[in-house]
Every structure is written in C-alpha cells, then in structure tokens.
Protein backbone atom coordinates (compact mmCIF):
# COMPACT_ATOMS: atom_id res chain seq x y z
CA UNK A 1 105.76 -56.81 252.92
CA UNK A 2 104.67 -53.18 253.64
CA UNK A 3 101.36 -52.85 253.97
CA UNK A 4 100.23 -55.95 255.94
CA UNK A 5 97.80 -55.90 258.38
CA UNK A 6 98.29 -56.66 261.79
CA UNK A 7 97.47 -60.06 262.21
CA UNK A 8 96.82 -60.04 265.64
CA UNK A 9 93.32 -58.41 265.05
CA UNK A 10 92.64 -60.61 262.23
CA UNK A 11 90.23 -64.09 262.95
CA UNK A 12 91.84 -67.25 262.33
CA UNK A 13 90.01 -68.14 259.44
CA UNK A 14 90.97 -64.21 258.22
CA UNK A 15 94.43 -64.86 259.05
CA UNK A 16 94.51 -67.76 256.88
CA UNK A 17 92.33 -66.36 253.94
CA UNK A 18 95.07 -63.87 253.22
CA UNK A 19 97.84 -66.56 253.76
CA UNK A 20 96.77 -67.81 251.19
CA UNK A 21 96.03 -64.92 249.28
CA UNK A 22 99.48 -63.80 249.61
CA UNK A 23 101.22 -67.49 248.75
CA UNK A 24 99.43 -66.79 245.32
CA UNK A 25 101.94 -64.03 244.92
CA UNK A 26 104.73 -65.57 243.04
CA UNK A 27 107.38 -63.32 244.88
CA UNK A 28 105.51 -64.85 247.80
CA UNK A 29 108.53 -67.49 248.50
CA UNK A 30 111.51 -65.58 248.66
CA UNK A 31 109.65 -63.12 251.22
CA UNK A 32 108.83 -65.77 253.48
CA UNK A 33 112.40 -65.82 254.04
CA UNK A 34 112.79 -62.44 255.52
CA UNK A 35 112.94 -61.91 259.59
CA UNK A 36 109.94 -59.65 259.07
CA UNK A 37 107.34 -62.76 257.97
CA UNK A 38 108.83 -64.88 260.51
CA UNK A 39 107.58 -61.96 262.86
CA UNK A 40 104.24 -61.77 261.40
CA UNK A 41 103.84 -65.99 261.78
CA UNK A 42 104.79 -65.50 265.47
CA UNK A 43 101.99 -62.92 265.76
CA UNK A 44 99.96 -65.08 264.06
CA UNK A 45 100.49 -67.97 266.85
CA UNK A 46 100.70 -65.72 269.90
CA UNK A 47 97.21 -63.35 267.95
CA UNK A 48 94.70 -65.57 270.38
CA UNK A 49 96.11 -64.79 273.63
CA UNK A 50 96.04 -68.28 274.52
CA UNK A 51 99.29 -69.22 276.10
CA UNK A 52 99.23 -72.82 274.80
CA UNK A 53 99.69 -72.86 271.51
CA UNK A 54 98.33 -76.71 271.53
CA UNK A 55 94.57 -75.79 271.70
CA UNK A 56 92.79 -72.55 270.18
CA UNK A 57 90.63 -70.79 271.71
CA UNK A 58 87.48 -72.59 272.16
CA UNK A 59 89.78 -75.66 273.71
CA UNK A 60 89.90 -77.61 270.54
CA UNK A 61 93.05 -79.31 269.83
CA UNK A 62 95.74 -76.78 267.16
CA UNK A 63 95.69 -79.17 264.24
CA UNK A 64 99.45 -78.14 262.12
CA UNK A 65 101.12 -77.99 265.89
CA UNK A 66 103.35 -80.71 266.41
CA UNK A 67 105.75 -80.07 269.80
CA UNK A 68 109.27 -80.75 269.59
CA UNK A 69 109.51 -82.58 272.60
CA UNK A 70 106.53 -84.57 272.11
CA UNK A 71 106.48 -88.73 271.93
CA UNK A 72 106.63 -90.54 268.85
CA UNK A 73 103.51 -91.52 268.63
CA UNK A 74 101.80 -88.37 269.67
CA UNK A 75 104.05 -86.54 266.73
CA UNK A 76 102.76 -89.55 264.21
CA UNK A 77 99.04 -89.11 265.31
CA UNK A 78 99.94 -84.92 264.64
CA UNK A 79 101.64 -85.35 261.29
CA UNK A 80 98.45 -87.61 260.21
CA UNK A 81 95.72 -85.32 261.43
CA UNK A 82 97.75 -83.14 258.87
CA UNK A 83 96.66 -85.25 255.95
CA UNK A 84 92.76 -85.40 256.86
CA UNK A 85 90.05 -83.13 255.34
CA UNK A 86 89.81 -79.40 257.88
CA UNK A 87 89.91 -76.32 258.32
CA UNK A 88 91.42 -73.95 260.85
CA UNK A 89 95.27 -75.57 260.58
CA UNK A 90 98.20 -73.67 261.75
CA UNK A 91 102.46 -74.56 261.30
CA UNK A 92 103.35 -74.13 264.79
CA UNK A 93 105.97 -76.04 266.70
CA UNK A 94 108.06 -78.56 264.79
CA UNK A 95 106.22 -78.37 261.06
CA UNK A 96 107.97 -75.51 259.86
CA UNK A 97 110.99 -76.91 260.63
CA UNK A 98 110.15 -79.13 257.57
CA UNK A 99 109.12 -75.98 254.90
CA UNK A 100 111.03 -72.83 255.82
CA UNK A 101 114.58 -74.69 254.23
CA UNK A 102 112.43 -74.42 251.28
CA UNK A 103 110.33 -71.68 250.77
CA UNK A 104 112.55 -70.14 248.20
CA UNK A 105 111.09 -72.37 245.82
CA UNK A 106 107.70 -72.61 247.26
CA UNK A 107 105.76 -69.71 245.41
CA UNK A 108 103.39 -71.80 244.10
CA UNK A 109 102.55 -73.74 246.53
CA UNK A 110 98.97 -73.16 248.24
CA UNK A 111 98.61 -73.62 252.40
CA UNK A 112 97.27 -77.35 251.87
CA UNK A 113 100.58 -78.11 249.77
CA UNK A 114 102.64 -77.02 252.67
CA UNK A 115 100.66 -78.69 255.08
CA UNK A 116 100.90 -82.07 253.40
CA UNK A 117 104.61 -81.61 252.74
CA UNK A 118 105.40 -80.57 256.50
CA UNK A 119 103.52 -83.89 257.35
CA UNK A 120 105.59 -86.16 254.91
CA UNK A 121 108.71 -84.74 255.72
CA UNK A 122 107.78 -85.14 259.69
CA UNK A 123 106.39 -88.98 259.15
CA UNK A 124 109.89 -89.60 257.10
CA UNK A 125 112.14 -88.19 260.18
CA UNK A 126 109.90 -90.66 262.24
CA UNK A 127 110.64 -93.19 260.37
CA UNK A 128 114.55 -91.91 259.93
CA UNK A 129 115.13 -92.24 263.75
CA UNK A 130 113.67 -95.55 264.01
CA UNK A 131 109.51 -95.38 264.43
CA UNK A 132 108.59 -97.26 261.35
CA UNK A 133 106.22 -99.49 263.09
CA UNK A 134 104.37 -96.19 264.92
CA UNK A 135 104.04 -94.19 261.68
CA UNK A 136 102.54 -97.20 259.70
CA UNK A 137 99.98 -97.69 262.85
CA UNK A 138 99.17 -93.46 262.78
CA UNK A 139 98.24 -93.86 259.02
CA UNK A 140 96.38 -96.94 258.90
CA UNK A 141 93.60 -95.33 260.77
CA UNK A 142 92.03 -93.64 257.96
CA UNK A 143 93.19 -94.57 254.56
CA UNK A 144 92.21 -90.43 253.78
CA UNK A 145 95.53 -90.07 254.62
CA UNK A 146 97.10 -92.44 251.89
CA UNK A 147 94.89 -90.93 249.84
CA UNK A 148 96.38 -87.26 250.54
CA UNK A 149 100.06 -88.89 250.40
CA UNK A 150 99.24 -90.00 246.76
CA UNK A 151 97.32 -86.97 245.88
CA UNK A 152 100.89 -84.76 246.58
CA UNK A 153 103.05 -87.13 244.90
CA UNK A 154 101.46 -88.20 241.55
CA UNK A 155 100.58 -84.37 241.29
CA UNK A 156 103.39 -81.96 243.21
CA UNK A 157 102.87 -78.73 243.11
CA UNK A 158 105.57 -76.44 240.63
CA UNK A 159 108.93 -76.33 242.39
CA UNK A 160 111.08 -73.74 241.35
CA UNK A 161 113.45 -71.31 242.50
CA UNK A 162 111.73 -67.58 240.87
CA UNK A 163 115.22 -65.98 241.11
CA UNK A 164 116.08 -67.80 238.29
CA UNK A 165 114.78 -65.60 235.30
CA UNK A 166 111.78 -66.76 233.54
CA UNK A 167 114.24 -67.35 230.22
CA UNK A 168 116.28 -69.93 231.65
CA UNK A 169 115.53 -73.33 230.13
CA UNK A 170 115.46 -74.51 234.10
CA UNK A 171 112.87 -72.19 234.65
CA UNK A 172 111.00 -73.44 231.81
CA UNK A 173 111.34 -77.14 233.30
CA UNK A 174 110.85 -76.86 237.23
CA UNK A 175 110.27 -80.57 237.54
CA UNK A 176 113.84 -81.75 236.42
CA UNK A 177 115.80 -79.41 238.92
CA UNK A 178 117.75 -80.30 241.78
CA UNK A 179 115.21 -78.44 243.64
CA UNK A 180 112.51 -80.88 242.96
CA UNK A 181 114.42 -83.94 243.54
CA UNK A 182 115.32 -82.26 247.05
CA UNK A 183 111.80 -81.68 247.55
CA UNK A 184 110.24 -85.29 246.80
CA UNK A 185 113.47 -86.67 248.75
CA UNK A 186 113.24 -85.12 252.07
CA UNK A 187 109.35 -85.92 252.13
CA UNK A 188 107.10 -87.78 250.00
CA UNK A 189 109.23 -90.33 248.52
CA UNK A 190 111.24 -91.06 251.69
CA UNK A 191 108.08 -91.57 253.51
CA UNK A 192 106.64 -94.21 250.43
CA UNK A 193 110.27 -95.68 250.44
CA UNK A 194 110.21 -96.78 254.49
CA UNK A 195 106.49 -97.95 254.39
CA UNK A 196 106.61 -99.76 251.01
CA UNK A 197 109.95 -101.83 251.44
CA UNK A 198 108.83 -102.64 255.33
CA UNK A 199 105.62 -102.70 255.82
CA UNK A 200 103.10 -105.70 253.75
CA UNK A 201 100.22 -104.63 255.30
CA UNK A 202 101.14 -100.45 253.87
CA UNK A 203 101.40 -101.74 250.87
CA UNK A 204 98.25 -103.83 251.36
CA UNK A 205 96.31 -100.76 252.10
CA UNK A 206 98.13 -98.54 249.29
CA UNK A 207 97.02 -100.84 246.52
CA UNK A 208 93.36 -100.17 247.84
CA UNK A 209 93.58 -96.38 247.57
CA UNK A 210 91.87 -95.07 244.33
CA UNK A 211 95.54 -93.13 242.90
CA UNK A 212 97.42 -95.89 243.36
CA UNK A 213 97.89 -96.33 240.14
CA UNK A 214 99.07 -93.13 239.43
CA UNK A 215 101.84 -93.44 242.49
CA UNK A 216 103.18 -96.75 240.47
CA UNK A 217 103.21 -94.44 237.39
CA UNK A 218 105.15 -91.70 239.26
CA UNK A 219 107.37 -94.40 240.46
CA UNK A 220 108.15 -95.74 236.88
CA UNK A 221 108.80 -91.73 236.21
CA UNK A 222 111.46 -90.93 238.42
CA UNK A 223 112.95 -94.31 238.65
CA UNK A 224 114.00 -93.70 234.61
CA UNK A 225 115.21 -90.04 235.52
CA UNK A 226 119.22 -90.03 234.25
CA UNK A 227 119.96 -86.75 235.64
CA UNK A 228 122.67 -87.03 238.13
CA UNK A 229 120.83 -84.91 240.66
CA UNK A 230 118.04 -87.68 240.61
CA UNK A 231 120.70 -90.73 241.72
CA UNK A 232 118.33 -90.55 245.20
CA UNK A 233 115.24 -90.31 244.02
CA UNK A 234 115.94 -93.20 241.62
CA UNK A 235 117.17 -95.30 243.61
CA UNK A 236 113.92 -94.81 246.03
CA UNK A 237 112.11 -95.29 242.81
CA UNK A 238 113.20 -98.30 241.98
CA UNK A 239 113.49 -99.55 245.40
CA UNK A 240 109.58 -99.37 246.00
CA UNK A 241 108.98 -101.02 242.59
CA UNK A 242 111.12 -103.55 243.36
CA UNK A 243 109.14 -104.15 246.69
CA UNK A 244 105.62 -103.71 245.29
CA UNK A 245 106.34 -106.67 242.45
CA UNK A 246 107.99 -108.70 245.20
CA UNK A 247 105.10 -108.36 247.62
CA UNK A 248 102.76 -109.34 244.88
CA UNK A 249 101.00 -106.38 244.50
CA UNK A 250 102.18 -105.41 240.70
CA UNK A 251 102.85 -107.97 238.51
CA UNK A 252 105.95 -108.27 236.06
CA UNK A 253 104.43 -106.72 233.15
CA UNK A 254 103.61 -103.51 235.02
CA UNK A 255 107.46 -103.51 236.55
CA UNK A 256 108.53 -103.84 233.18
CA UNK A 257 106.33 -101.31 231.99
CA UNK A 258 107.21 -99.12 234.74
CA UNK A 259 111.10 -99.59 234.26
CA UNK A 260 111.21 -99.27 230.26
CA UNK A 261 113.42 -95.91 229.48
CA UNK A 262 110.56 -92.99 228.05
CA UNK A 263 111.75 -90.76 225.20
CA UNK A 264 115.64 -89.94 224.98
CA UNK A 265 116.48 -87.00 227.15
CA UNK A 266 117.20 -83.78 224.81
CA UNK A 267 120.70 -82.49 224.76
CA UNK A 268 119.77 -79.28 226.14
CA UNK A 269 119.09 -80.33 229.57
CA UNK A 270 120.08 -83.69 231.09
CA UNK A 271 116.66 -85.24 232.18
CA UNK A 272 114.38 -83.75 230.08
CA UNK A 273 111.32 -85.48 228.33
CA UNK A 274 109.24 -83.36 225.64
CA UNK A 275 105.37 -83.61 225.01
CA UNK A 276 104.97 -86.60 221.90
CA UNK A 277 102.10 -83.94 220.55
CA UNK A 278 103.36 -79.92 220.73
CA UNK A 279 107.83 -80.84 221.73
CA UNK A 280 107.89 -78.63 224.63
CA UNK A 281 109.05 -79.60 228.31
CA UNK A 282 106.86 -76.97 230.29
CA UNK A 283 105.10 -78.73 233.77
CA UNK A 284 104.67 -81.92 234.87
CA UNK A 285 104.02 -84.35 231.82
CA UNK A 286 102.09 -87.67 231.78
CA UNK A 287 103.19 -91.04 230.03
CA UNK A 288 100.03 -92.77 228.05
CA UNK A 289 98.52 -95.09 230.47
CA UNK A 290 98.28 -97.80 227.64
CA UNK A 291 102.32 -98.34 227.03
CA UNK A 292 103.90 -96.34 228.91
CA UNK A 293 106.31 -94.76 226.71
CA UNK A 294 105.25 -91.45 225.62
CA UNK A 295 104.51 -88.55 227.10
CA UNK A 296 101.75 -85.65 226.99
CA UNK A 297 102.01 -82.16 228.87
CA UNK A 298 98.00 -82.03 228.36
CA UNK A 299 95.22 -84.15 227.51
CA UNK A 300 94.41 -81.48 224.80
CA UNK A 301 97.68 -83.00 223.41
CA UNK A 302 97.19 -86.29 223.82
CA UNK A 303 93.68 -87.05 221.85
CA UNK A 304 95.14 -85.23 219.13
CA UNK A 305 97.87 -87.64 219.21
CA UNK A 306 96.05 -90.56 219.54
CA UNK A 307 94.80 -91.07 215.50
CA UNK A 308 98.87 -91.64 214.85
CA UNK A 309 99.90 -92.79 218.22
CA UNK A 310 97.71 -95.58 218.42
CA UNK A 311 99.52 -97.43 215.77
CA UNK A 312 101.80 -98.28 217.68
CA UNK A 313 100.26 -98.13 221.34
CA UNK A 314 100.98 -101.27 222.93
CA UNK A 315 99.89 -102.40 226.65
C-alpha cells in the first residue's frame, strides 16, 4: 500500500480511475482488508470537504451512499440508482457493509461489480426484514435495472480466495467454491428468489428483459449443483424455476430442460463439470443452448464440437 497518493488532493473521477486501477491488482483483495485502505476510503469520503456525505460538491445527490438510518423506501430507491448507467459513484454509508465481508475474494472484481453486488445484497436485506412490496416498486421503474441484475448473475465476476495457491485444483475452479455459493447467496440469488416466488408482475417484467434467458439457464446451472456447499443456492434455484413454470412464464419443456442433471461431476472435486471440447474445469462454463446438457468453457470450443455434437443435440 506504500506509495499511494493522498487521495484527498485527487478529483473524484481521479480518485476512482486509480480505484480501479488498483482492483486490477490481483493482491488487490486481501489489501482492502487492512486498517490502512479503510483509512484511505475515509479520506476518500471526507477528500471534498463537504460535511454531508449525501450530496458532492456541486449539490448533486452521492449516488453509492445509502444511510443507515434511512427509510425503506429511500434505501430501495438508493440501492436501484446503483444498478443504472453513471458515473461519479461512491460506497459510502451502508453499501460497504455488503462487500468488505468479502473482499478477500474480490480481486477480480472491477468497481461496477462491487457496486452491483452492494446493491443486490442491500435490495435482499430489504426484502429479508419484510419490504418485498417496496423493493419490487424501486425496480420496476426502469427495467435497466433488471437488466444489470441479470447482467451480474448469468456472468459473475471470478470469485476466489488468492491465498489459496494457484496449484490447488480449487483455485483452478473458483466457481464451485464455497466462496461463490456465499457470494450469489447473500446477493443476487436471494434478491431473484424474493421477487420471483412473490411478485407476478417481477416476473412479468423479467421475462421482458433481453438476458432472461440466460438467468433461466443460470438457474437450471446451480439448481443441478451436488456439492454440499451449494444445498442454498439449490434450493433458491429450484425454487424460482419452480415459480417461473407455475406463473406461466416457462413452459414444462424448458423446466425439464433446466432440471436434467449436466455431465457427472469428476471425482476430483465434488461439483465439478469439464468443457465437452478441451476436459478442463477453468471459469465459468456454458451448457449448449440447444439441449442443455453439455458444457463449453469457450465458444472456440464449442464450434469445434459441434460436427460430432450435433448428432446427438436434441432441443
């Protein structure tokens, strides 16, 4: 952390330009840890000389700050401004809350992945403590911000803990940790899994958003998972299918589709699915839109696949 400079003297838009710089650093997580960045972030909010922290300089409002003490529905209409196109965003007030529990395995993460993440973990509390009804109203107001909630989930960033050395076969597969379950389960999925099994008109809206698609697909993904530390996430899985074929919005044939087991898990780690093309486990692999039942790390691996796979590719 040596070497920093002071952020007080640094412009907003400086301030977050080396943010960001810096979260590119894959020793970048485990740093923001220490007491010393936690005193750098205070700087960062307390660098305008403003003394409320709700509204920079020029008066307009501190999109990222989210007071503890502030009213449901204020919070929502905070978390959602979160998941909107913009600049000049800052984690002040109750959002880091949501991302400093897990910055150990947030290295790769960029600032727009913690900003979405801090706003679907604080729309998911909402809804925890009983303001189902306000966070579905806060979101409905521009379907951007369904579009940002998909966005995150079909694609998460990398999740994984860089103390664990780069030859461990968990380090080689960061989406089947525990660490990624805990990730989607404080957050994103909890946040689908109150709208979708309570709100018709969410789910309404959901099935209009262009990745929808991709969400069910996700859905089908994690709701097959057999590792134990995925019991939650399954369960949330399944939970929205369920809800989605019972409110009519995918038929029976996609449930099924979305519910058949993909390839056998290997024996070396519980959980894991290998590419059908090139047998390795490495990032976040995709099932063939047509049936469903393999899976392809690229779509490099997948067209060269396809002359044999197609065979027996089945809708």
């Amino acid at each position: 952390m040596s070497g920093l400079p002071d952020f007080s003297k640094l412009s907003a838009g400086d301030q977050m330009a080396l943010l960001q710089q810096l979260m590119s650093d894959p020793t970048f997580g485990p740093m923001m840890n220490t007491p010393e960045f936690k005193s750098i972030m205070k700087e960062q909010a307390d660098a305008y000389g403003n003394p409320d922290p709700s509204k920079w300089p020029d008066g307009t409002e501190t999109v990222g700050y989210v007071p503890e003490k502030a009213p449901p529905a204020d919070k929502a209409r905070r978390y959602v401004r979160l998941l909107l196109p913009g600049y000049e965003r800052m984690l002040v007030g109750e959002t880091p809350v949501w991302t400093q529990p897990y910055y150990r395995v947030m290295g790769n993460f960029n600032s727009r992945d913690l900003e979405w993440f801090a706003a679907n973990c604080g729309l998911a509390h909402l809804c925890k403590v009983g303001h189902t009804a306000i966070v579905e109203k806060a979101l409905l107001v521009d379907l951007m911000a369904l579009h940002s909630m998909c966005k995150w989930f079909m694609k998460t960033p990398i999740v994984v803990d860089h103390r664990i050395p780069e030859s461990q076969p968990l380090r080689k597969l960061p989406q089947y940790t525990a660490d990624y379950a805990s990730v989607l389960n404080v957050g994103p999925l909890s946040l689908f899994h109150y709208m979708i099994t309570t709100s018709p008109l969410f789910m309404s809206k959901l099935s209009k958003v262009k990745r929808f698609e991709y969400v069910i697909r996700r859905f089908g993904d994690l709701a097959t998972r057999t590792d134990r530390s995925f019991a939650k996430t399954k369960q949330m899985a399944f939970e929205c299918l369920q809800a989605l074929l019972n409110g009519g919005i995918i038929d029976q044939v996609i449930y099924d589709q979305c519910m058949t087991p993909i390839t056998p898990p290997t024996p070396a780690i519980e959980g894991q699915y290998l590419c059908h093309t090139c047998q390795t486990g490495e990032g976040d692999l995709m099932k063939c839109s047509r049936c469903l039942q393999v899976r392809y790390c690229s779509v490099a691996c997948q067209k060269k696949d396809w002359a044999a796979h197609k065979k027996t590719c089945k809708k």
